[in-house]
Protein backbone atom coordinates (compact mmCIF):
# COMPACT_ATOMS: atom_id res chain seq x y z
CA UNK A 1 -217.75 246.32 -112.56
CA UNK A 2 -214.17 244.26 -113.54
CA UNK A 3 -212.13 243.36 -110.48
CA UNK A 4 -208.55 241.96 -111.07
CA UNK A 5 -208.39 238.38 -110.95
CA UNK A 6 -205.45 235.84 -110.78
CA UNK A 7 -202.56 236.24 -112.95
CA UNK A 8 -203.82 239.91 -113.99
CA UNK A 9 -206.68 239.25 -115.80
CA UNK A 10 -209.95 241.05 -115.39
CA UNK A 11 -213.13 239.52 -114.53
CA UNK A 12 -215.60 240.38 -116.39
CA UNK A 13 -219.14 240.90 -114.20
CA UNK A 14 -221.20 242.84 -117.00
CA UNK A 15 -224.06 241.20 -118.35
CA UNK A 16 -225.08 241.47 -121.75
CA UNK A 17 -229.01 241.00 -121.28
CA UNK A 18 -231.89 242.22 -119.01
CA UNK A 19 -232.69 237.81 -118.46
CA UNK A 20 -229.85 237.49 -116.29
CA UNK A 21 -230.71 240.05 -113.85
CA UNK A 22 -234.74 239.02 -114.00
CA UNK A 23 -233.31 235.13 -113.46
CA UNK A 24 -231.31 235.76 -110.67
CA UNK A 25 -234.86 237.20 -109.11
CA UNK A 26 -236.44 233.62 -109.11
CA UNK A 27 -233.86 231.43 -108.41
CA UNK A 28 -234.58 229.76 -105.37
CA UNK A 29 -230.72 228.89 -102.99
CA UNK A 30 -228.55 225.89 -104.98
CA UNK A 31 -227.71 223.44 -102.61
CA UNK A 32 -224.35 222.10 -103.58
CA UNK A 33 -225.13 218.61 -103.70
CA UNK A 34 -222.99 216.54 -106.57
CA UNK A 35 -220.88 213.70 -107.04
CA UNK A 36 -218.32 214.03 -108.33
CA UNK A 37 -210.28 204.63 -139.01
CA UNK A 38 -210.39 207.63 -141.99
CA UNK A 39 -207.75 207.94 -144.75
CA UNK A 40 -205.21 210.40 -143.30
CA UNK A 41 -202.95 213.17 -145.46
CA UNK A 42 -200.35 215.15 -144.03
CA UNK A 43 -198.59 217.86 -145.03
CA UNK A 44 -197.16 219.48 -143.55
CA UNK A 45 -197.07 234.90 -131.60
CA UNK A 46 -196.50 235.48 -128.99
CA UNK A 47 -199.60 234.92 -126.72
CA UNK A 48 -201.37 238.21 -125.16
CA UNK A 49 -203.60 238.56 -122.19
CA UNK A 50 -207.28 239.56 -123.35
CA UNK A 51 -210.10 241.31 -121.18
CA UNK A 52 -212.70 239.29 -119.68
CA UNK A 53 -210.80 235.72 -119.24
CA UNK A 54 -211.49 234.01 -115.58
CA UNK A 55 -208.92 231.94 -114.65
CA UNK A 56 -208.00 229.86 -111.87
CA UNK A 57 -204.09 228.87 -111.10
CA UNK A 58 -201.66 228.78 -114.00
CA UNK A 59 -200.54 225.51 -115.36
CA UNK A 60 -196.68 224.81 -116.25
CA UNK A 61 -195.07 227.04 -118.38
CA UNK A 62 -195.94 226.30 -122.61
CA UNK A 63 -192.02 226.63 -123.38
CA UNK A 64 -191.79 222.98 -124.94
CA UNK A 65 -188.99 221.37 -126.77
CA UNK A 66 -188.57 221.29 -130.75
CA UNK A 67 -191.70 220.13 -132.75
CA UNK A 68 -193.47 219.11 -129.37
CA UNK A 69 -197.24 219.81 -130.15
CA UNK A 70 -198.90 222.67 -127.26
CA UNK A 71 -202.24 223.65 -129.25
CA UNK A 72 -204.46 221.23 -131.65
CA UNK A 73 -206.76 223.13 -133.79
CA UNK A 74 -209.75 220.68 -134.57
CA UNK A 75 -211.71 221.52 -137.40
CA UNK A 76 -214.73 219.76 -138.47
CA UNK A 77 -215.70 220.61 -142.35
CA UNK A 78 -218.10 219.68 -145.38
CA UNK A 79 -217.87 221.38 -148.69
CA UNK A 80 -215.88 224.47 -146.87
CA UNK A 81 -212.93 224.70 -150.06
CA UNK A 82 -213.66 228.57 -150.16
CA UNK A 83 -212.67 228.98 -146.94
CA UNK A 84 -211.31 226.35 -145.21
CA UNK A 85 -207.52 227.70 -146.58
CA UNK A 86 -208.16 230.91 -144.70
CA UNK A 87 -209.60 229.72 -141.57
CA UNK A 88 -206.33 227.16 -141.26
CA UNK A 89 -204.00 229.95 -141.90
CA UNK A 90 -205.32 231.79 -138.74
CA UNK A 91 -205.31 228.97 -136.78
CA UNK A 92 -201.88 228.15 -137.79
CA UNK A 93 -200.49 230.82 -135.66
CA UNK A 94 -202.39 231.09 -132.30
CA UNK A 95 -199.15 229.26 -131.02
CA UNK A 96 -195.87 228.42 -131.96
CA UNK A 97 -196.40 224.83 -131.58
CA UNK A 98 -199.26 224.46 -133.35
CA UNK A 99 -201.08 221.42 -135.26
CA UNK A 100 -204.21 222.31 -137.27
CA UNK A 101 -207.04 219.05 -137.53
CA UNK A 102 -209.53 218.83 -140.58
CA UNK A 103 -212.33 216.36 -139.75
CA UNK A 104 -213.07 216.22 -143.47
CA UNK A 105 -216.64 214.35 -143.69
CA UNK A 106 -219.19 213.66 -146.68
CA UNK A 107 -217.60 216.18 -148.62
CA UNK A 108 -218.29 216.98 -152.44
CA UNK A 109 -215.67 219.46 -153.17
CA UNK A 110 -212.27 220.35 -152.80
CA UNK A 111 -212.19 220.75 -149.26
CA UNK A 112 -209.90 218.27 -148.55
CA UNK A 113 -207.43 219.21 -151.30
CA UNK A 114 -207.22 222.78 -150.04
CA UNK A 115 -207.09 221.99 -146.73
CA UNK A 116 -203.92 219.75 -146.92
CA UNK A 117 -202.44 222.30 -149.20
CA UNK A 118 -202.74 224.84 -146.63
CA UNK A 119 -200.97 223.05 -144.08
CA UNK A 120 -203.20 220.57 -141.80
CA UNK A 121 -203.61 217.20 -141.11
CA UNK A 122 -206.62 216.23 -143.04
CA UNK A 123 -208.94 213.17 -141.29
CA UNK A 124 -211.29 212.67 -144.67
CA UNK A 125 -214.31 210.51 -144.45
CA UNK A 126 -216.68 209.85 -147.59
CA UNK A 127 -220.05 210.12 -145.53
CA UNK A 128 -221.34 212.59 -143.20
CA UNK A 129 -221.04 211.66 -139.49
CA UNK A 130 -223.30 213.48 -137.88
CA UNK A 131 -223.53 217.02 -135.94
CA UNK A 132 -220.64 217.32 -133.79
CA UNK A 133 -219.07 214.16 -134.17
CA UNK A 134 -216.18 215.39 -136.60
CA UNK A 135 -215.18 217.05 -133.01
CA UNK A 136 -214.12 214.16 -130.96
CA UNK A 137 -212.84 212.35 -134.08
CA UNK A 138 -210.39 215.39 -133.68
CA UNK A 139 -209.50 215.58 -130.02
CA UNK A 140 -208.98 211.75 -130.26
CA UNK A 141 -206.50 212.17 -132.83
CA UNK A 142 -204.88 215.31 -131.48
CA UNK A 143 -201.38 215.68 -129.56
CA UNK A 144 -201.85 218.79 -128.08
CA UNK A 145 -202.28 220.14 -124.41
CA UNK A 146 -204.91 222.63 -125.40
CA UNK A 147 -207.37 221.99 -127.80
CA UNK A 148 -209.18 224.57 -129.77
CA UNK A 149 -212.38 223.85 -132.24
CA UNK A 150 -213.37 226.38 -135.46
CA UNK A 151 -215.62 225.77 -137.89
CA UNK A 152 -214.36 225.21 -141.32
CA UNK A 153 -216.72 228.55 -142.76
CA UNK A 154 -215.99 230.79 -140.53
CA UNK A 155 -212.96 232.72 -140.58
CA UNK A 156 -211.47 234.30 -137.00
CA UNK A 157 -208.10 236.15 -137.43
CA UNK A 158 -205.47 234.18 -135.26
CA UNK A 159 -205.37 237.69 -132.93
CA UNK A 160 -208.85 236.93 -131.80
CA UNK A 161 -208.35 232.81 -131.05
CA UNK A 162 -204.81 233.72 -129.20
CA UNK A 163 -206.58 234.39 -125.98
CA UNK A 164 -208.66 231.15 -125.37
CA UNK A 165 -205.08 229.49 -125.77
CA UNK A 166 -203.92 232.05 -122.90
CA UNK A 167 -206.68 231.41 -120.65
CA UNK A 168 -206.02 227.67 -120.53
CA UNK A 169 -202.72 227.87 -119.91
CA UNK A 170 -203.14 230.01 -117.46
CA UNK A 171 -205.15 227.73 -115.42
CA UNK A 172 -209.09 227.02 -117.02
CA UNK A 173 -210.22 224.02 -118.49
CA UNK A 174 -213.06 225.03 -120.93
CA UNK A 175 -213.07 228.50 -122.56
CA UNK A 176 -216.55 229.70 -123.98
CA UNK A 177 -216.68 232.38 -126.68
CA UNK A 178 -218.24 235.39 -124.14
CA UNK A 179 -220.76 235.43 -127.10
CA UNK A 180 -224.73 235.55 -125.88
CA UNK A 181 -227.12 235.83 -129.12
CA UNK A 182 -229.71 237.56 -129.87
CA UNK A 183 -232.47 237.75 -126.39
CA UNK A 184 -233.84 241.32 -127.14
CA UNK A 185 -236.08 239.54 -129.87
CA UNK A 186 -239.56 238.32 -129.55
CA UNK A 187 -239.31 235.05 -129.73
CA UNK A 188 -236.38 234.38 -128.73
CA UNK A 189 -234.68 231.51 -131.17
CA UNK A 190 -235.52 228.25 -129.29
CA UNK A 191 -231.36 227.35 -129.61
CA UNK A 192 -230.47 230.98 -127.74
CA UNK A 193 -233.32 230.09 -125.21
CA UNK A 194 -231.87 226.70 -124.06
CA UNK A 195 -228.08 228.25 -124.06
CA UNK A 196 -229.32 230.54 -121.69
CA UNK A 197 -231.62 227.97 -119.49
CA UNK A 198 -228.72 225.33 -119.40
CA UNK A 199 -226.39 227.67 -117.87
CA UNK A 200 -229.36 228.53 -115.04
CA UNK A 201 -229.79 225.05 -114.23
CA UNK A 202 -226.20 224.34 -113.89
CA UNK A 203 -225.86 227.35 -111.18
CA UNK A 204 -223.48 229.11 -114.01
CA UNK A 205 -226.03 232.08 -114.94
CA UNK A 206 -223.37 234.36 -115.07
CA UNK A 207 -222.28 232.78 -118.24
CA UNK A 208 -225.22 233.92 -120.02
CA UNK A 209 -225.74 232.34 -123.30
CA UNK A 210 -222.15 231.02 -123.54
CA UNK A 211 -221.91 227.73 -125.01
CA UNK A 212 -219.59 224.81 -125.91
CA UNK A 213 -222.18 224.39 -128.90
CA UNK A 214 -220.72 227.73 -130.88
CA UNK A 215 -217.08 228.75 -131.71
CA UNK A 216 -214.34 229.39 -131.07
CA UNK A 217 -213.49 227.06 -127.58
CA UNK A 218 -211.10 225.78 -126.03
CA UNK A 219 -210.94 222.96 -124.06
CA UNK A 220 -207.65 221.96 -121.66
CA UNK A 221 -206.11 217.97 -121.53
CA UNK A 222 -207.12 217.23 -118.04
CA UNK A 223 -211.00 218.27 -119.30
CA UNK A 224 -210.77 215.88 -121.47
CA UNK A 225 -209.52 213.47 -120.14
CA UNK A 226 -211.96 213.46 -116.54
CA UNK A 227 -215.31 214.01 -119.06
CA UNK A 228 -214.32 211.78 -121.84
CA UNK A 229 -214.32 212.22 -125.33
CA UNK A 230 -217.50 210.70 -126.32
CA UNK A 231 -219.73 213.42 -124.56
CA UNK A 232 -217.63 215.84 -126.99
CA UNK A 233 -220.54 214.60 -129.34
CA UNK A 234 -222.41 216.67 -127.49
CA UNK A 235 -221.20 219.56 -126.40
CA UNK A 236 -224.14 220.89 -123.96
CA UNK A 237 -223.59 217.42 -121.99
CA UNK A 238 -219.57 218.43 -122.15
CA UNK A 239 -220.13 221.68 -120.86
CA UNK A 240 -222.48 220.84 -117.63
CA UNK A 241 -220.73 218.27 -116.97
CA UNK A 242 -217.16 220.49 -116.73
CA UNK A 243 -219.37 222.52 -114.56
CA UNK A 244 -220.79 219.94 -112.47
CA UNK A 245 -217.25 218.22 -111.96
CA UNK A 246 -215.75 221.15 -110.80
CA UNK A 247 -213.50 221.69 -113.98
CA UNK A 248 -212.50 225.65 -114.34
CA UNK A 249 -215.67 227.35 -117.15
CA UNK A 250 -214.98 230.75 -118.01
CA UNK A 251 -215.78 232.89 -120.92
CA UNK A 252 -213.52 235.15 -122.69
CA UNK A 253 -213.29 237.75 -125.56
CA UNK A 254 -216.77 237.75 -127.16
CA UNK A 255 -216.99 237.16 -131.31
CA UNK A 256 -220.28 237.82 -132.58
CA UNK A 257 -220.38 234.36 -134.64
CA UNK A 258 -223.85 234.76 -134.97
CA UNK A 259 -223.15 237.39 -137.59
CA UNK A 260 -220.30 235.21 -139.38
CA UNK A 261 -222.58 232.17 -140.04
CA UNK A 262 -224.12 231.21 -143.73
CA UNK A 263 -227.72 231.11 -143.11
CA UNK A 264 -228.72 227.44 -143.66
CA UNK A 265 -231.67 225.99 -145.76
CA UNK A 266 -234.72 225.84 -143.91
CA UNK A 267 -236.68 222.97 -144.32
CA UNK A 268 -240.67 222.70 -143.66
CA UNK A 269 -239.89 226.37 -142.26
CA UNK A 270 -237.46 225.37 -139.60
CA UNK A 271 -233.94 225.26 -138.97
CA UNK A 272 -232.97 221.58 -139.51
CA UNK A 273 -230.02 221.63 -137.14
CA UNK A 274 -232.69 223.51 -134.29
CA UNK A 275 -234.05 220.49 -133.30
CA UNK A 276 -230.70 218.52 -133.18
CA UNK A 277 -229.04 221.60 -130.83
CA UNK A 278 -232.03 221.43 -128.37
CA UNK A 279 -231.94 217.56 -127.92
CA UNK A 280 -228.26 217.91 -127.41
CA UNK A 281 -229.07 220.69 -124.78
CA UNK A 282 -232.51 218.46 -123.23
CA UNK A 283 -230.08 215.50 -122.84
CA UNK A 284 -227.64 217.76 -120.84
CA UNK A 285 -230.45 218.57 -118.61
CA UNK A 286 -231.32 215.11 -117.98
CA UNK A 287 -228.05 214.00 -117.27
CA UNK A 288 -228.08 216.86 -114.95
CA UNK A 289 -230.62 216.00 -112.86
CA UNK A 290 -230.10 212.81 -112.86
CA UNK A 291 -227.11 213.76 -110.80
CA UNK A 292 -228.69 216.49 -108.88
CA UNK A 293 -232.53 215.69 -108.11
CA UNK A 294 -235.43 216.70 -110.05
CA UNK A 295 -234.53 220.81 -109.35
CA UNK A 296 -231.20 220.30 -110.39
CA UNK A 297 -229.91 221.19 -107.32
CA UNK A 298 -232.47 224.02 -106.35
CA UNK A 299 -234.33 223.87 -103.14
CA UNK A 300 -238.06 224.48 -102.76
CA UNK A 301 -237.78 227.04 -100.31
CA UNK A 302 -240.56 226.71 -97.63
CA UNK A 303 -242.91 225.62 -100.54
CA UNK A 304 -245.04 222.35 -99.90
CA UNK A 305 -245.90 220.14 -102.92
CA UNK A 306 -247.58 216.88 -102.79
CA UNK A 307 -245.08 214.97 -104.95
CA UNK A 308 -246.93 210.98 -105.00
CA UNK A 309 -249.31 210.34 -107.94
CA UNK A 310 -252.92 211.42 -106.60
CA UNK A 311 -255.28 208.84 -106.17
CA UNK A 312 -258.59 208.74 -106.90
């Protein structure tokens, strides 16, 4: 069912998987209980309202004076040169006022050629840095009141990115790609599994499998500035801790990224990155109860468990 929310968007109550209906079965009552330097190269529309963005009150208008930044693109990249060009070009034109980040790191190729010629700023470092860390290398350097992070293989045509721009201007702080993965298969991939249990535990099942970990999101100024940019590193801890600090989640417009990504090399049989996106999303749970209590938050209904070591 889609009620009408603020500013004319629709909200968007359909699941897209039998879990969240079984989930919502066991969940015992949430008690709301919270606290609150690379080498550099430079060289250098209209926004629509999409389906399925939440949003709470809209910010100031975007009009902004000449050459005043609204939208940073951040764009971490190794060894993308076939198609980081393209993927710039989209995001080039989600907005007017628009400046496009490469986080250029441990590179072989031509990536960083290509990507200056195609119009961005291009933050090149000779060694790798690690998952995720090209992304707040970006948002530090960026100018703009919304951010958005792509991935430098993955090409999204600027109509489909336009509406994570909308829904932060119009009043959320972190837009998630409405995009769930696969949960009809048996097993379920371990990095799906702990999307989906993250979002539980932070009292944000209707999310689904919505994640800051996949792309496209979008991320608002005052986000980043109350969470910080180092937790950007991690993007699970980002996420709960949006939730937890009462920052404005929603999801919007769903891309089926899943689909769009190169399969990577397994190693030993396994996904090497797997293991690296499940710590990210175990250390988001720990922070989270750290906060919260052991439950996270949950009661224990009228259940009675002997909680001291036993002695014997």
């Amino acid at each position: 069912m889609k009620k009408r929310g603020r500013a004319g968007f629709k909200i968007n109550r359909r699941r897209h998987s039998r879990a969240y209906y079984h989930s919502k079965m066991w969940l015992p009552y949430r008690m709301p209980n919270m606290d609150k330097k690379p080498i550099v190269s430079d060289k250098s529309d209209v926004l629509e309202t999409e389906r399925g963005a939440q949003i709470g009150e809209a910010r100031p208008s975007e009009s902004s004076p000449a050459g005043k930044i609204i939208v940073s693109v951040i764009i971490p990249a190794m060894n993308e040169q076939r198609t980081i060009g393209a993927v710039i070009r989209e995001a080039r034109h989600v907005h007017p006022h628009t400046e496009v980040i490469v986080v250029e790191n441990g590179s072989h190729d031509r990536t960083a050629k290509v990507a200056a010629a195609a119009g961005a700023r291009v933050l090149s470092f000779p060694e790798p840095l690690g998952h995720d860390v090209g992304r707040r290398i970006g948002a530090e350097a960026a100018s703009g009141q919304i951010l958005l992070f792509l991935d430098g293989d993955i090409v999204i045509p600027c109509v489909r990115l336009r509406p994570f721009i909308q829904a932060v201007s119009a009043g959320a702080d972190v837009v998630l790609n409405d995009y769930h993965g696969p949960v009809n298969r048996t097993p379920i991939h371990p990095v799906v599994e702990a999307k989906h249990v993250l979002n539980i535990l932070s009292n944000r099942a209707d999310l689904g499998g919505a994640s800051m970990t996949g792309i496209p999101h979008a991320i608002s100024q005052k986000a980043l500035k109350e969470i910080g940019l180092k937790s950007l590193e991690k993007p699970p801890l980002f996420q709960v801790m949006s939730i937890v600090s009462g920052l404005r989640v929603v999801t919007v417009h769903g891309i089926a990224v899943g689909k769009m990504n190169a399969t990577r090399k397994k190693q030993n049989g396994k996904d090497p990155l797997a293991d690296v996106i499940v710590q990210d999303h175990l250390d988001a749970i720990a922070w989270l109860t750290s906060r919260l209590g052991a439950r996270a938050g949950y009661t224990d209904l009228e259940r009675k468990r002997i909680r001291d070591e036993v002695k014997t």
